[in-house]
C-alpha atoms as a PDB file:
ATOM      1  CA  UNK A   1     112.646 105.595 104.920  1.00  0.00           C
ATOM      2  CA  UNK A   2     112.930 101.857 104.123  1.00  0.00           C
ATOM      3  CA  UNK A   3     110.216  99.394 105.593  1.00  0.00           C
ATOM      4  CA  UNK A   4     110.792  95.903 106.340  1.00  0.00           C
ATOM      5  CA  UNK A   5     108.555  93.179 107.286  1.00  0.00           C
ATOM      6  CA  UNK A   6     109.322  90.485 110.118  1.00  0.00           C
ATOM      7  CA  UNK A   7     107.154  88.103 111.150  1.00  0.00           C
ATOM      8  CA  UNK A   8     107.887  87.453 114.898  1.00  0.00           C
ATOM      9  CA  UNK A   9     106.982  84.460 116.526  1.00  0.00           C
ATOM     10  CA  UNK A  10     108.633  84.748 120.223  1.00  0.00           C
ATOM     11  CA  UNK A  11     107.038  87.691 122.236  1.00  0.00           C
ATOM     12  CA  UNK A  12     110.094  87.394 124.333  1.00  0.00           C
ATOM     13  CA  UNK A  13     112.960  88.056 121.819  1.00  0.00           C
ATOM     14  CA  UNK A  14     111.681  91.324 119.887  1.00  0.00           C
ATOM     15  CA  UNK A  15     113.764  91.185 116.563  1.00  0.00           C
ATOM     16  CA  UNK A  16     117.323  93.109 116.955  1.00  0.00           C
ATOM     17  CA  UNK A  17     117.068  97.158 116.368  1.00  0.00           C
ATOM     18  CA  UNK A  18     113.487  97.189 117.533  1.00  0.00           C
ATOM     19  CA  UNK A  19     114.344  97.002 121.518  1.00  0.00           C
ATOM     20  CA  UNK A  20     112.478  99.969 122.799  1.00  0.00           C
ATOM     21  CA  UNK A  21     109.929 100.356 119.545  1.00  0.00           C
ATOM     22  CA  UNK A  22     106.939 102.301 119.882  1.00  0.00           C
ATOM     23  CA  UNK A  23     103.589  99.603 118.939  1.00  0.00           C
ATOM     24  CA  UNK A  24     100.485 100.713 117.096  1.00  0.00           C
ATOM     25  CA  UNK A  25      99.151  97.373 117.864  1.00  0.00           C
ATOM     26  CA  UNK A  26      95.493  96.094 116.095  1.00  0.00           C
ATOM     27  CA  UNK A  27      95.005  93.899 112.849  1.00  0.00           C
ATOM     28  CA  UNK A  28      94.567  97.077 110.606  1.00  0.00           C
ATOM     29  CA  UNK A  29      92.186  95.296 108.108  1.00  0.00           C
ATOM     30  CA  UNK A  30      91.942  98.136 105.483  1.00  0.00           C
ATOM     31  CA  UNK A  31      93.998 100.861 107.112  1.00  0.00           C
ATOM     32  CA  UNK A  32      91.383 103.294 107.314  1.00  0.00           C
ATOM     33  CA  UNK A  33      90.982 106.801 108.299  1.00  0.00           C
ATOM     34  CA  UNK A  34      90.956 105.683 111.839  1.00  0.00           C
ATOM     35  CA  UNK A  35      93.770 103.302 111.808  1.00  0.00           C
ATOM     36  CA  UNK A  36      95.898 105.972 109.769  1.00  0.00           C
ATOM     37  CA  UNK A  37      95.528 108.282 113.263  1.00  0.00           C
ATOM     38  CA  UNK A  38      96.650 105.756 116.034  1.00  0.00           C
ATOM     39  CA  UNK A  39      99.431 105.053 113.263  1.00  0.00           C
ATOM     40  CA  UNK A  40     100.103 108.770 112.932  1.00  0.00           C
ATOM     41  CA  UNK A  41     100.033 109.177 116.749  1.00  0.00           C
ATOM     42  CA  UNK A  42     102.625 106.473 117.431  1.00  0.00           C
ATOM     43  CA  UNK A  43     104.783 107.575 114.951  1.00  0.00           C
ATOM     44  CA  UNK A  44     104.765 111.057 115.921  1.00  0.00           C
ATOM     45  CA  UNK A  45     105.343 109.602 119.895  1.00  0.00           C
ATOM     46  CA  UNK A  46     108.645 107.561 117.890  1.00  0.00           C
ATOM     47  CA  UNK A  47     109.997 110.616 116.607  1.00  0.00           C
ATOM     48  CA  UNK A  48     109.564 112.412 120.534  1.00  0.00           C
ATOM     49  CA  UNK A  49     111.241 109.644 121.652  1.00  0.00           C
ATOM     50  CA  UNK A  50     113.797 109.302 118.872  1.00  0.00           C
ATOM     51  CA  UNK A  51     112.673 105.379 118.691  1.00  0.00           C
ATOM     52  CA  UNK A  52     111.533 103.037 115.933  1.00  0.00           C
ATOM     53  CA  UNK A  53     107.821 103.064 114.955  1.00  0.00           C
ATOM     54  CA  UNK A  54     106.649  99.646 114.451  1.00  0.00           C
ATOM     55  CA  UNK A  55     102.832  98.039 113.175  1.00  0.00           C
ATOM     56  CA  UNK A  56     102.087  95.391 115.288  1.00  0.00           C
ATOM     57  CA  UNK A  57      99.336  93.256 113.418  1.00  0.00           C
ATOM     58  CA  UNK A  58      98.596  89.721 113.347  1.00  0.00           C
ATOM     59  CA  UNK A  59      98.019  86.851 111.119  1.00  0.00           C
ATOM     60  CA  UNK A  60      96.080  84.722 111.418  1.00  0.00           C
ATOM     61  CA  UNK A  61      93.328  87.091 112.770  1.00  0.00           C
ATOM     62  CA  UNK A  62      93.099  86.308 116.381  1.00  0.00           C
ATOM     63  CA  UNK A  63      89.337  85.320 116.127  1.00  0.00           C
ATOM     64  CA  UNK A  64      90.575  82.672 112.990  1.00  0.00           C
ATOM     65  CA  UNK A  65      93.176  81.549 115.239  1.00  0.00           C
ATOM     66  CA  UNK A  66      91.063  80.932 118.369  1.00  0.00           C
ATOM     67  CA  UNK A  67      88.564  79.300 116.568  1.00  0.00           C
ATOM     68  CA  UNK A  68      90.806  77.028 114.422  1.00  0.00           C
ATOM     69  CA  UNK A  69      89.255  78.273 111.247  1.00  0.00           C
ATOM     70  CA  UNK A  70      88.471  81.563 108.965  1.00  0.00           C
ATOM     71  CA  UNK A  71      85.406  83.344 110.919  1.00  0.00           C
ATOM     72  CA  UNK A  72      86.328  86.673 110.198  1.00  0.00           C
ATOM     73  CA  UNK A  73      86.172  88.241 106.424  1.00  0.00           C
ATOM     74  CA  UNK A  74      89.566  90.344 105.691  1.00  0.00           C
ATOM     75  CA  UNK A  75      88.816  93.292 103.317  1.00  0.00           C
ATOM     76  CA  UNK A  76      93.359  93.369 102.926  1.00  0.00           C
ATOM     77  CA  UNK A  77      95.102  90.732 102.608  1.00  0.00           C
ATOM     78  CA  UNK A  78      98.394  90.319 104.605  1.00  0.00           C
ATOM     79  CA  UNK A  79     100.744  91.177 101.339  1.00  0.00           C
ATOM     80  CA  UNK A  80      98.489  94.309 100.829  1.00  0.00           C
ATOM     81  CA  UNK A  81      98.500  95.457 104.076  1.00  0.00           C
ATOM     82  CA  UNK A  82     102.478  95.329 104.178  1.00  0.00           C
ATOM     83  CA  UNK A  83     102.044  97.161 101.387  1.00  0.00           C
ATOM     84  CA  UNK A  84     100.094 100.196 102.891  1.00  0.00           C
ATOM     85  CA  UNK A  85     102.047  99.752 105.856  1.00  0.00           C
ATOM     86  CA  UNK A  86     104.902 100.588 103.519  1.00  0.00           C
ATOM     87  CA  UNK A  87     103.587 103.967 101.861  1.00  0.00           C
ATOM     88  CA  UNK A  88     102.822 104.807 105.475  1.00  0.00           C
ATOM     89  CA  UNK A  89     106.093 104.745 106.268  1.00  0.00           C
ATOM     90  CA  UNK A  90     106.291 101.927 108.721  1.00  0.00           C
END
């Protein structure tokens, strides 16, 4: 499976091919244990559905946004969590 990595900035046009996607939405700072099951679940729901699985993350982190400044400490950085993303098939 090949991964690719948009970065979306209109909620209202999802990119073309992704109409339809199943979300595991959250910022996924590490992909842990936990984050690897509500990424397992909606990939498994994708499949049911015969759909695209998509990670829905953001960057800035919402907090950094709203605040207009870093607040919140990332343990991955955006190019390493495409990265994991990636191995996870996504």
């Amino acid at each position: 499976m090949s991964a690719s990595f948009i970065f979306a900035r209109d909620p209202q046009a999802p990119p073309p091919g992704l109409e339809g996607a199943v979300a595991a939405v959250g910022n996924f700072d590490g992909l842990h244990r936990g984050h690897r099951g509500v990424i397992a679940r909606a990939q498994a729901l994708a499949a049911k559905l015969s759909r695209p699985c998509i990670l829905l993350t953001f960057e800035p982190h919402p907090a950094d946004f709203c605040a207009g400044r870093t607040v919140i400490f990332r343990l991955t950085p955006p190019d390493a969590k495409a990265a994991q993303a990636a191995r996870l098939g996504l």
